[in-house]
C-alpha atoms as a PDB file:
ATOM      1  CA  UNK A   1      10.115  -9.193   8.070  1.00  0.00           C
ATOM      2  CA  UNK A   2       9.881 -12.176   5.780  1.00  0.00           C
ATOM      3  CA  UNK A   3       9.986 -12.397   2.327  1.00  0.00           C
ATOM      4  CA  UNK A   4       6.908 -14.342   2.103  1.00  0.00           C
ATOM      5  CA  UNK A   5       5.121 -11.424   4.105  1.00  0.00           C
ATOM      6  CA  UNK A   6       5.316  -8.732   1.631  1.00  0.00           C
ATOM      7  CA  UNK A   7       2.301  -8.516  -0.607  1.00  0.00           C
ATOM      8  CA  UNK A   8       2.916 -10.382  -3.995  1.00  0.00           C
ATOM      9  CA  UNK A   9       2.913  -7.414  -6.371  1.00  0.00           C
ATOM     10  CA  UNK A  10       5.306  -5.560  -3.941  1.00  0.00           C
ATOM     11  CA  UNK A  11       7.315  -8.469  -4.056  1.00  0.00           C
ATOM     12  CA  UNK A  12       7.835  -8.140  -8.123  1.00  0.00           C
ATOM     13  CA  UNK A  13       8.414  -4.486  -7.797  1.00  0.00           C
ATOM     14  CA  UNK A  14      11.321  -5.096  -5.033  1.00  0.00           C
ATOM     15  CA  UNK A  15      12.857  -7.231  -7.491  1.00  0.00           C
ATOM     16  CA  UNK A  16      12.464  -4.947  -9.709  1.00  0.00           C
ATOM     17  CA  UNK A  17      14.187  -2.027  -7.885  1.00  0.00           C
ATOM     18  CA  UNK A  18      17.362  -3.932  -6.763  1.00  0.00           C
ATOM     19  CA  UNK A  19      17.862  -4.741 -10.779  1.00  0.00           C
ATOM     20  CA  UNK A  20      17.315  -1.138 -11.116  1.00  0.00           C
ATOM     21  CA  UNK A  21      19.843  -0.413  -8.160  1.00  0.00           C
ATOM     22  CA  UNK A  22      22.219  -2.938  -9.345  1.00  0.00           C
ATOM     23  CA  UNK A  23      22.026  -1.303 -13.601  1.00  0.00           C
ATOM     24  CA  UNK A  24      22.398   2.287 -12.809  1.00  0.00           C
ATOM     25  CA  UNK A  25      25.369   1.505  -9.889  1.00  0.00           C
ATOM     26  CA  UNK A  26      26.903   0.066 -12.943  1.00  0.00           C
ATOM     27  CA  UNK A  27      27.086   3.330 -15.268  1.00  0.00           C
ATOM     28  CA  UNK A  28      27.603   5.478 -11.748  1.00  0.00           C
ATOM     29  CA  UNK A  29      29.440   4.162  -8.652  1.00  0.00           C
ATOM     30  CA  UNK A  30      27.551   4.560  -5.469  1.00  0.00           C
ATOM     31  CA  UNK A  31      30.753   6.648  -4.266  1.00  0.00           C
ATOM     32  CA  UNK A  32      30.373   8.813  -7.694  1.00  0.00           C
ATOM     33  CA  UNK A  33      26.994   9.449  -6.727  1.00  0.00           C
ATOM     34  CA  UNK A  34      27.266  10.694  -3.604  1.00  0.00           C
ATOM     35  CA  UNK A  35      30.371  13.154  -4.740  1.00  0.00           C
ATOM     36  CA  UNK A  36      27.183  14.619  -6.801  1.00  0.00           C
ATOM     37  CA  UNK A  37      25.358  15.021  -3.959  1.00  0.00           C
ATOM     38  CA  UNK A  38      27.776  16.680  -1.914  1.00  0.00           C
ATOM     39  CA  UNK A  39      28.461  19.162  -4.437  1.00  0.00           C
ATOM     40  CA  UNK A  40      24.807  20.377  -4.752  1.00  0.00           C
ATOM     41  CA  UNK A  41      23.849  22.849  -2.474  1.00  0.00           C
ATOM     42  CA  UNK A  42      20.689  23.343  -3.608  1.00  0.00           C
ATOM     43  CA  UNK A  43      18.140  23.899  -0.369  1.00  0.00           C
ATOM     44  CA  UNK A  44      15.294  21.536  -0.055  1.00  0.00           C
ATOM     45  CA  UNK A  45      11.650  22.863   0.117  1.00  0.00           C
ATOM     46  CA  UNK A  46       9.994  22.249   3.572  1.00  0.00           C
ATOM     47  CA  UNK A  47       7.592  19.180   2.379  1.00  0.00           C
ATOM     48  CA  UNK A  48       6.830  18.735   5.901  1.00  0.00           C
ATOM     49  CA  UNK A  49       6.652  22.497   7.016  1.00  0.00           C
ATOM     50  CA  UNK A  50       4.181  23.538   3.908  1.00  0.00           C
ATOM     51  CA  UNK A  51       1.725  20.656   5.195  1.00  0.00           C
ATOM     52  CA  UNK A  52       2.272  22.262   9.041  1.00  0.00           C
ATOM     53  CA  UNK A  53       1.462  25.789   7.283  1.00  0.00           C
ATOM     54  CA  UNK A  54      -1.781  24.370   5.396  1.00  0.00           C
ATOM     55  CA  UNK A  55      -2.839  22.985   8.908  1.00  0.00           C
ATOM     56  CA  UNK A  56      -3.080  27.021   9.743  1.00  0.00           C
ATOM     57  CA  UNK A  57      -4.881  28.312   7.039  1.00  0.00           C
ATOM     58  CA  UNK A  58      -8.895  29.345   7.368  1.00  0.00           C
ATOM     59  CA  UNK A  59      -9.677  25.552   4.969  1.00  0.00           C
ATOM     60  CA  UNK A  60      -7.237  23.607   6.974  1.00  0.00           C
ATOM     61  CA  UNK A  61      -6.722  21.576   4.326  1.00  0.00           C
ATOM     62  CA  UNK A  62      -3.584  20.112   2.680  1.00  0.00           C
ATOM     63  CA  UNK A  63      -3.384  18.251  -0.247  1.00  0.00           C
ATOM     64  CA  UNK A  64      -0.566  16.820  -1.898  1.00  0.00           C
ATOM     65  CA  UNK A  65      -1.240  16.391  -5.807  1.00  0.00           C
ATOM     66  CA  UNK A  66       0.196  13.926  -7.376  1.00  0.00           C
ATOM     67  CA  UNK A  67       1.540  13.584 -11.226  1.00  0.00           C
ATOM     68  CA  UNK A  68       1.572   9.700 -12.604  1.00  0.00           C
ATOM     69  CA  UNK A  69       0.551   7.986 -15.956  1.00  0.00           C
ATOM     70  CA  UNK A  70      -0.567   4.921 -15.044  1.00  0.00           C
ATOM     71  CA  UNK A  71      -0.899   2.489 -12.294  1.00  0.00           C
ATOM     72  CA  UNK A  72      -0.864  -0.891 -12.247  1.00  0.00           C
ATOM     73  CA  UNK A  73      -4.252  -2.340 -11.560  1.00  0.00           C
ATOM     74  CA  UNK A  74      -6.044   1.013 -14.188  1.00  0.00           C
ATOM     75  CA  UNK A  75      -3.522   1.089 -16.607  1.00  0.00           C
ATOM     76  CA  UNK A  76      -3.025   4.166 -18.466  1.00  0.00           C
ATOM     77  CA  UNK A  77      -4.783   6.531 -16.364  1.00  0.00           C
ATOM     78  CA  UNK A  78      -3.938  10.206 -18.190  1.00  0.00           C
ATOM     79  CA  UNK A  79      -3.078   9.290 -22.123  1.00  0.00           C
ATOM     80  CA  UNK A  80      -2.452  13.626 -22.260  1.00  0.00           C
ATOM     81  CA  UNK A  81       0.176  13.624 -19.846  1.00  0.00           C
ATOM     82  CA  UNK A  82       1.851  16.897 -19.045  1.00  0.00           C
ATOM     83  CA  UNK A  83       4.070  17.116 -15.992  1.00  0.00           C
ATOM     84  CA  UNK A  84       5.168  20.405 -16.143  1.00  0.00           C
ATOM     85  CA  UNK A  85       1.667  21.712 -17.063  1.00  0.00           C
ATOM     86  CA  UNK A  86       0.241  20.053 -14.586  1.00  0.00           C
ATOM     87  CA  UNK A  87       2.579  21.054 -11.435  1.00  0.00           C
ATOM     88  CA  UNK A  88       1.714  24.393 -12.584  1.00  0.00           C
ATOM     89  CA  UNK A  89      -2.149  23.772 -12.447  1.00  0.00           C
ATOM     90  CA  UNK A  90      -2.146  22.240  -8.866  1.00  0.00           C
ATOM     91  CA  UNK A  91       0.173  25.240  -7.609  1.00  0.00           C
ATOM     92  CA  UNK A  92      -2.501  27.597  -8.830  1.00  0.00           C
ATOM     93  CA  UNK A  93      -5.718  25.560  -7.472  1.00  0.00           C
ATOM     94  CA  UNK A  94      -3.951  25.224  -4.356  1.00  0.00           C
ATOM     95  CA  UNK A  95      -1.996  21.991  -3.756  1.00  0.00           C
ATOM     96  CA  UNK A  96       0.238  22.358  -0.738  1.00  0.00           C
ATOM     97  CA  UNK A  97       2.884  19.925  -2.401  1.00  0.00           C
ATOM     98  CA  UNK A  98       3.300  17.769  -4.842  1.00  0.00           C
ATOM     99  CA  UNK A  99       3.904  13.806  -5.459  1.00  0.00           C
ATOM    100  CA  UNK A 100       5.666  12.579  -8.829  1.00  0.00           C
ATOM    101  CA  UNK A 101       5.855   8.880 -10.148  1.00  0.00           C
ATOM    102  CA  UNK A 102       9.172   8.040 -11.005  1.00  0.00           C
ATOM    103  CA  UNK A 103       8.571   4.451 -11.334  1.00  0.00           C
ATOM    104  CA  UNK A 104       9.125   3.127 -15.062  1.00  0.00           C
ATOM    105  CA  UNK A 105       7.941  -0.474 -14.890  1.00  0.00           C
ATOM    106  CA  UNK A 106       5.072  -0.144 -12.824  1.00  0.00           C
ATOM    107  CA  UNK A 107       3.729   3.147 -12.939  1.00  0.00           C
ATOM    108  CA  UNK A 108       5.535   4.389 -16.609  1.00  0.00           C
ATOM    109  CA  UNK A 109       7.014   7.218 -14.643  1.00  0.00           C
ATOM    110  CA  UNK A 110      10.097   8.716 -15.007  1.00  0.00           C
ATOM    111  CA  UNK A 111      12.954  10.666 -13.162  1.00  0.00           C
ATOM    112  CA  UNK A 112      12.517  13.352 -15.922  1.00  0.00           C
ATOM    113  CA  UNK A 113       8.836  13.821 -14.366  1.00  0.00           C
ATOM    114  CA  UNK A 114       9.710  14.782 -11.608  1.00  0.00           C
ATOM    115  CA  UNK A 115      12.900  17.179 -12.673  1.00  0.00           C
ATOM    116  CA  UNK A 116      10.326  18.775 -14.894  1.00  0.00           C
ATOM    117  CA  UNK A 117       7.520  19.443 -12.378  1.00  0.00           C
ATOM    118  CA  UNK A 118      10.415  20.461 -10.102  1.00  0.00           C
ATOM    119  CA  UNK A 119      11.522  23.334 -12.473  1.00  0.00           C
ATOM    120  CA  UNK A 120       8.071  24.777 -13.449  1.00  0.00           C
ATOM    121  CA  UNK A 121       7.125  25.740  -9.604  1.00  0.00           C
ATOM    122  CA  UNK A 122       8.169  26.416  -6.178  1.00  0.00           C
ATOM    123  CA  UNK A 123       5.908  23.646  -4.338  1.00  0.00           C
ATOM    124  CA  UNK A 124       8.254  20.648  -2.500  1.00  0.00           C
ATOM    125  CA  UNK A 125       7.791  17.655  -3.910  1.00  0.00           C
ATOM    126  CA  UNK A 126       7.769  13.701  -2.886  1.00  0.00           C
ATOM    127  CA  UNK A 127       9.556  11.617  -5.365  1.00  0.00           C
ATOM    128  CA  UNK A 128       7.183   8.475  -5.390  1.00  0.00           C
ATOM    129  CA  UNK A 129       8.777   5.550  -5.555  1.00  0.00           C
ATOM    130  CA  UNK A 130       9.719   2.562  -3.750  1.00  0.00           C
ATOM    131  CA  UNK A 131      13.009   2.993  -2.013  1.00  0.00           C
ATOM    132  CA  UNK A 132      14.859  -0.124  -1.368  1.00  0.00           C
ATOM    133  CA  UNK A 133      18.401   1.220  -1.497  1.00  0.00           C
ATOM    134  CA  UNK A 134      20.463   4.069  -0.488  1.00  0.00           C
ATOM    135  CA  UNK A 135      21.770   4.603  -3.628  1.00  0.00           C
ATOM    136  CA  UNK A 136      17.972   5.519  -4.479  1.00  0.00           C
ATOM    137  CA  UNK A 137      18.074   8.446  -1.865  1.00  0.00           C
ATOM    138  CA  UNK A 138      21.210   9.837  -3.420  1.00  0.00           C
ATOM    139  CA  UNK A 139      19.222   9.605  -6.584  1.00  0.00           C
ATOM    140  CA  UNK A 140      16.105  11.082  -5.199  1.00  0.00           C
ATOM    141  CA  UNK A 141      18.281  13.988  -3.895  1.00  0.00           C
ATOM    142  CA  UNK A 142      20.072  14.819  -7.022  1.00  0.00           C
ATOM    143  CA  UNK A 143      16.595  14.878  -8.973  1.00  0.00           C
ATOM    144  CA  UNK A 144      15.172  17.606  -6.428  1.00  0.00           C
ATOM    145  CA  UNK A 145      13.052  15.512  -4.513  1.00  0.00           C
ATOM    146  CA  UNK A 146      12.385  17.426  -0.954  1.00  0.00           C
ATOM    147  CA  UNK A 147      10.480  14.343   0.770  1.00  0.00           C
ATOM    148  CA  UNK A 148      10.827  10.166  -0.502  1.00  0.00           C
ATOM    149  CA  UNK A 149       8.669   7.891   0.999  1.00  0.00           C
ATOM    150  CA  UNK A 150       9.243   4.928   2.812  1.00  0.00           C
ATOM    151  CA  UNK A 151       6.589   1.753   2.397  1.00  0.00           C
ATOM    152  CA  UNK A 152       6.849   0.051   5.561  1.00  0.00           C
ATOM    153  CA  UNK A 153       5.519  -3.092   3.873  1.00  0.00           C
ATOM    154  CA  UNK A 154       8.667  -3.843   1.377  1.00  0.00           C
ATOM    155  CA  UNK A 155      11.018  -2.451   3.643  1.00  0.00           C
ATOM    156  CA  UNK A 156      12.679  -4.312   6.894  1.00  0.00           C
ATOM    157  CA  UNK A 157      13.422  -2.908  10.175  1.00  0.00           C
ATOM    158  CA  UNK A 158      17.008  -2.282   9.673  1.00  0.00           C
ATOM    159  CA  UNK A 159      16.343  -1.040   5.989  1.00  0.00           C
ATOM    160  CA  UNK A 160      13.523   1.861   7.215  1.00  0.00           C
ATOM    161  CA  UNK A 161      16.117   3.104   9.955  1.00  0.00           C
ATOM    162  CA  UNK A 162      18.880   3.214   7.533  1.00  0.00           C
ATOM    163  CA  UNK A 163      16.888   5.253   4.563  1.00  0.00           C
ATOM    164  CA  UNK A 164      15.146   7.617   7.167  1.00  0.00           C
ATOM    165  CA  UNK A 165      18.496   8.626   8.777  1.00  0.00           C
ATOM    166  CA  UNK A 166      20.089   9.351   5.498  1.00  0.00           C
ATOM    167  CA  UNK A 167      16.949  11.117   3.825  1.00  0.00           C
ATOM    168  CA  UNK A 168      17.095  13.412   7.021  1.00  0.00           C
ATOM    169  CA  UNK A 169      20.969  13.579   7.248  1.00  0.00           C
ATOM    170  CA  UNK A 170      20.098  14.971   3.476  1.00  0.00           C
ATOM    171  CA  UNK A 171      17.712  17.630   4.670  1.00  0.00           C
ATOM    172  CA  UNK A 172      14.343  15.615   2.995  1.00  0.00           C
ATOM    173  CA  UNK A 173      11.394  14.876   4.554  1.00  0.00           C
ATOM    174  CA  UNK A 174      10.294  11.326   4.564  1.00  0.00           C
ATOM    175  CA  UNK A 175       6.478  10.208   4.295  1.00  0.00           C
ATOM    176  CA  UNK A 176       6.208   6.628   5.993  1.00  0.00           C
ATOM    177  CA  UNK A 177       3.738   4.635   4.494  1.00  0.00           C
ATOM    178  CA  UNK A 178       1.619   2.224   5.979  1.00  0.00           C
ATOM    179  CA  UNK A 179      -1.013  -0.434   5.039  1.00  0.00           C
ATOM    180  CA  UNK A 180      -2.152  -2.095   8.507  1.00  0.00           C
ATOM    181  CA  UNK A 181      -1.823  -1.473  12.500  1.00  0.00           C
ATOM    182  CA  UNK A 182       1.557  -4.191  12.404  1.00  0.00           C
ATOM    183  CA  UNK A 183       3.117  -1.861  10.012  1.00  0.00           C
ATOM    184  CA  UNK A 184       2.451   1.589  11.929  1.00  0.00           C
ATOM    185  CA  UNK A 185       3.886  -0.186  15.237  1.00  0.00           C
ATOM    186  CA  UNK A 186       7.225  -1.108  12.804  1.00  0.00           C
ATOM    187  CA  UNK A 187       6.606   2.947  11.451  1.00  0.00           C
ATOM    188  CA  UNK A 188       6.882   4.358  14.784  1.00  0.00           C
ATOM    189  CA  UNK A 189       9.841   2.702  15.756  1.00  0.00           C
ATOM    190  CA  UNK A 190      11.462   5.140  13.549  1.00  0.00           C
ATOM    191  CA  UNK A 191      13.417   8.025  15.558  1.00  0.00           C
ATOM    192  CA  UNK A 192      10.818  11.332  15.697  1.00  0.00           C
ATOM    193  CA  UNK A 193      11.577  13.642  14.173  1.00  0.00           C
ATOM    194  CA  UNK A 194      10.000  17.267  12.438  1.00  0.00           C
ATOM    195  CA  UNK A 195      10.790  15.270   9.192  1.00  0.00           C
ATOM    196  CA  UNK A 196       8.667  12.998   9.414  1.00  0.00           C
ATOM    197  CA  UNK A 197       4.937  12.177   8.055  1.00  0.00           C
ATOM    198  CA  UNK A 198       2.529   9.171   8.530  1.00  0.00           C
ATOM    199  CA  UNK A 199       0.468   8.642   5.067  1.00  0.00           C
ATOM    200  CA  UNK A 200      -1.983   5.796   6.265  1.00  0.00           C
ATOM    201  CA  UNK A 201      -2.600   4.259   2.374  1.00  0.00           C
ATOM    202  CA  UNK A 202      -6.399   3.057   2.377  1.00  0.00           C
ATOM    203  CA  UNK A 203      -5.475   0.461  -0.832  1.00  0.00           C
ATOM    204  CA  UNK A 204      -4.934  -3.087   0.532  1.00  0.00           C
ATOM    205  CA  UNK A 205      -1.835  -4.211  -1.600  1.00  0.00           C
ATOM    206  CA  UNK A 206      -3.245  -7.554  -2.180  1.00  0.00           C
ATOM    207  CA  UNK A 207      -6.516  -7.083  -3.269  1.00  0.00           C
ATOM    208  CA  UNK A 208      -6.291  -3.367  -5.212  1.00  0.00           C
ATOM    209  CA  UNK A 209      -9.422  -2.801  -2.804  1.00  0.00           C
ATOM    210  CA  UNK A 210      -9.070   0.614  -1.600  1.00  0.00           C
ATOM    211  CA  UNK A 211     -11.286   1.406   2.202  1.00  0.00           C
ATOM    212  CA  UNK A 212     -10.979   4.448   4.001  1.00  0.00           C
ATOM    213  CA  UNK A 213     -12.056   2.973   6.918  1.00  0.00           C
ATOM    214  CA  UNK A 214      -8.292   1.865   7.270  1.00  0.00           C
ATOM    215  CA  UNK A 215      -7.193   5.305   7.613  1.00  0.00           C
ATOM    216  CA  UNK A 216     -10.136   5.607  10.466  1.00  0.00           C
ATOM    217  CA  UNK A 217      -9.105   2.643  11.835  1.00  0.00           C
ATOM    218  CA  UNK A 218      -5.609   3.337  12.151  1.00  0.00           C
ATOM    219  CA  UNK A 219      -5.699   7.285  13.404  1.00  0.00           C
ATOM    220  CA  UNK A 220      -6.123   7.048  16.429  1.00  0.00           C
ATOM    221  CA  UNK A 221      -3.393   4.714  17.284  1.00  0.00           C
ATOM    222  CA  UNK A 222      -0.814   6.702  15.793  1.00  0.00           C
ATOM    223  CA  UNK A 223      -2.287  10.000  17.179  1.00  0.00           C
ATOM    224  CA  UNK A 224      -2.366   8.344  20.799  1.00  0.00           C
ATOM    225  CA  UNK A 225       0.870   7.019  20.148  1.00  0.00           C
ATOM    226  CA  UNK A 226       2.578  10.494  18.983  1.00  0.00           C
ATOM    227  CA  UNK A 227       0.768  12.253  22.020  1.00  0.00           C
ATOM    228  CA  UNK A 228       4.143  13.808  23.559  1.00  0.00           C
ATOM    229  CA  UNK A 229       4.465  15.779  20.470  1.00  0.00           C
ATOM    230  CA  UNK A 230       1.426  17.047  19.931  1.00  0.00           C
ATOM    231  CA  UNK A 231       2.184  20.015  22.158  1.00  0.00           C
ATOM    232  CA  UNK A 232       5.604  20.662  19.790  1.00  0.00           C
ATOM    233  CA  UNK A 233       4.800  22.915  16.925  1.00  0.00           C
ATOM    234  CA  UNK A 234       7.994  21.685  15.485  1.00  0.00           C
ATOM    235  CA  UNK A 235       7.181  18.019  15.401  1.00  0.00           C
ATOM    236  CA  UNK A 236       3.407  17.962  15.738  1.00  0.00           C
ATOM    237  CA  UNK A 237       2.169  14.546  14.093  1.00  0.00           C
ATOM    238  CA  UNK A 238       1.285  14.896  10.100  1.00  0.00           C
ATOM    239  CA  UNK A 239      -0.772  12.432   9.294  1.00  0.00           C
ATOM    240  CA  UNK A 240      -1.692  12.091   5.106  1.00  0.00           C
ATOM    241  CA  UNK A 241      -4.326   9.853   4.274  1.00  0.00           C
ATOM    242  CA  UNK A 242      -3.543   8.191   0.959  1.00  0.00           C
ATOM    243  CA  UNK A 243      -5.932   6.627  -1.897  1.00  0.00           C
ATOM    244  CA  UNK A 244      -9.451   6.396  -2.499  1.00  0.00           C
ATOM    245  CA  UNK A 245     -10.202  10.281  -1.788  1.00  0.00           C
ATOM    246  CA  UNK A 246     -12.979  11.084  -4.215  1.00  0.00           C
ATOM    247  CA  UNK A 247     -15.062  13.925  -3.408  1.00  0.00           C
ATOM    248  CA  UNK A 248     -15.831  16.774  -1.052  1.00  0.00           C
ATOM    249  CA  UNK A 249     -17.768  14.394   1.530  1.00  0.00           C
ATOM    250  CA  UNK A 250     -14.855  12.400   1.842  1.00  0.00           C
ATOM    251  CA  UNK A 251     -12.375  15.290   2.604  1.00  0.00           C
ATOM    252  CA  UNK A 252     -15.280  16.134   5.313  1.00  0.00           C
ATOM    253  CA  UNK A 253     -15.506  13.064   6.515  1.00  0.00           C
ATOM    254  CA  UNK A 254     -11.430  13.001   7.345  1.00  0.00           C
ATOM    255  CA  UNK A 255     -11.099  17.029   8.379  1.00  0.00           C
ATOM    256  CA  UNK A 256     -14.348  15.148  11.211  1.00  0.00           C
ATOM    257  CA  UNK A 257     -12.008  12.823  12.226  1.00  0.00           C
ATOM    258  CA  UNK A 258      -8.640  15.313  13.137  1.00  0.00           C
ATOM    259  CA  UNK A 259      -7.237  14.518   9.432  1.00  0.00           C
ATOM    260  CA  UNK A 260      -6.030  17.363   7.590  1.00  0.00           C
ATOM    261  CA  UNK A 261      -4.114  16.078   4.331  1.00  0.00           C
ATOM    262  CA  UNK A 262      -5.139  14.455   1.751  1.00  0.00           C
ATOM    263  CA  UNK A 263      -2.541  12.774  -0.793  1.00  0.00           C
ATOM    264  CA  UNK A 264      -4.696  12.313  -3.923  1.00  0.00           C
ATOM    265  CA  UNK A 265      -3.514  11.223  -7.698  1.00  0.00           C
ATOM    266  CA  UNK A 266      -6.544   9.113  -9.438  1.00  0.00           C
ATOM    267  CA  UNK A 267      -9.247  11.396  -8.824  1.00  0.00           C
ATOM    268  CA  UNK A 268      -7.519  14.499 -10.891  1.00  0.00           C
ATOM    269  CA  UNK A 269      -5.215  12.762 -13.116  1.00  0.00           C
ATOM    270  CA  UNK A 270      -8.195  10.866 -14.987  1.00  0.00           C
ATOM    271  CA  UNK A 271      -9.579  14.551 -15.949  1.00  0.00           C
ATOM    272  CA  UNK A 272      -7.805  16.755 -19.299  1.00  0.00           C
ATOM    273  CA  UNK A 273      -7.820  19.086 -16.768  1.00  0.00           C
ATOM    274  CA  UNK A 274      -6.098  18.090 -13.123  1.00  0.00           C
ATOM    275  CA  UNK A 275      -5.738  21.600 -11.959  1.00  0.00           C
ATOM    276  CA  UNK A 276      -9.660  22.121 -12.227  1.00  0.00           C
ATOM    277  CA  UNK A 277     -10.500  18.862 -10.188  1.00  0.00           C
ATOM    278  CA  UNK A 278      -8.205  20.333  -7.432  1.00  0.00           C
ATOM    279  CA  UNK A 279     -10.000  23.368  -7.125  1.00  0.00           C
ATOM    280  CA  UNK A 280     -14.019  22.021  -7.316  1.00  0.00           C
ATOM    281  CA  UNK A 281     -12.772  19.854  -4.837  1.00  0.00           C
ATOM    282  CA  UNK A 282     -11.358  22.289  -2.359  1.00  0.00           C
ATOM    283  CA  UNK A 283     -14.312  24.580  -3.225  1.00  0.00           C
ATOM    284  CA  UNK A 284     -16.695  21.594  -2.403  1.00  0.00           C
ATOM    285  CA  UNK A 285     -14.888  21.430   0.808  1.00  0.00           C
ATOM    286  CA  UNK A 286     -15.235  24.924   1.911  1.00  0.00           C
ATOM    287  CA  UNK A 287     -19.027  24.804   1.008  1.00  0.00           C
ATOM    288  CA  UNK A 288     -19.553  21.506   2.315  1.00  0.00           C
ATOM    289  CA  UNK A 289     -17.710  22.708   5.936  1.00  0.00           C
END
């Protein structure tokens, strides 16, 4: 994929991450690092398999709560920002998992974030981020992550095979993330695998515009295209539809269309009160259904 390709604000944030990759190999070898890594034994937390069990329950719903600050296009989007706090909230309103920012520059996350969250409850948790590097993976790993995600559109071919296989090699899940039908076909490439979850991001990375048609649009490609694993409990296709998820009608609108989980941030983290938007959303489904 060429340079040129990648959306322009990804294209800051990749270089970005390799001065990021290139400053902490500095204080800690790669080889260091991964002498961590194989010294912690400390299990993962199905990501993957607590989405599979929210597909069984009576809602059917799964949503993956996410924890950041800021973003780049709103700013400061929670100025009472609790991590902890709020991990603890979504676990009791009902989240199935949970996403963390890590990213300083961008998002003013931190790795500290997530190690907090990760320590106040039991749910597994995606370290969100944009992973570039394997020495990121390592990272990810060593901060408790249990799934990393992969954005198709700043990664190349030979750079999403190499970060899946280690990820999994690892024992973490890996949510692929992807903008537009050219980067699904690049996504499934990727071996199959019960690690593995589509997140089909509705915000176009050039414009901040955010459409859920493009999760709509994009469905039933990958469905048709995962097919032969439909019929494998093990590896039946996850598919996580990702910004722009506002209200009850739009988690009806998706569980109408086959899509069960929901990866939502904004919508709660601009409340004092995330937990609370979690649940009146979840109860607006049920009633709604």
């Amino acid at each position: 994929m060429a340079h040129s390709d990648i959306p322009s604000v990804l294209q800051r944030i990749v270089k970005t991450k390799q001065e990021e990759v290139q400053t902490a190999r500095a204080a800690l070898s790669l080889e260091d690092l991964q002498a961590k890594v194989a010294a912690d034994s400390k299990p993962r937390r199905g990501f993957a398999a607590a989405l599979r069990a929210a597909s069984d329950q009576k809602s059917g719903i799964g949503i993956i709560a996410e924890i950041k600050k800021a973003s780049p296009s709103k700013g400061i989007i929670n100025h009472n920002f609790a991590p902890a706090l709020f991990a603890q909230q979504y676990e009791q309103a009902g989240a199935s998992c949970l996403s963390v920012l890590t990213d300083r520059d961008y998002f003013q996350g931190d790795d500290s974030y997530l190690i907090a969250a990760s320590n106040a409850v039991s749910l597994p948790i995606l370290r969100k981020d944009f992973m570039i590097n394997e020495y990121q993976i390592y990272q990810s790993y060593l901060m408790g992550a249990d799934c990393i995600l992969l954005i198709m559109a700043c990664l190349d071919d030979r750079q999403a095979h190499e970060l899946h296989a280690l990820s999994i090699e690892l024992g973490m899940d890996v949510l692929i993330e992807v903008h537009t039908q050219a980067e699904l076909e690049r996504a499934l490439k990727l071996p199959r695998s019960a690690h593995n979850i589509y997140g089909i991001n509705n915000r176009d990375l050039n414009t901040f515009d955010v459409d859920l048609q493009t999760t709509l649009n994009l469905k039933n490609f990958l469905l048709e295209a995962l097919a032969t694993d439909a019929d494998d409990t093990e590896k039946k296709p996850l598919i996580v539809t990702e910004s722009g998820i506002r209200n009850s009608d739009d988690i009806i609108l998706m569980l109408d269309q086959g899509i069960q989980h929901f990866l939502i941030g904004e919508q709660f983290m601009k409340t004092d009160h995330p937990g609370q938007a979690l649940q009146s959303l979840l109860a607006g489904a049920a009633t709604d259904e």
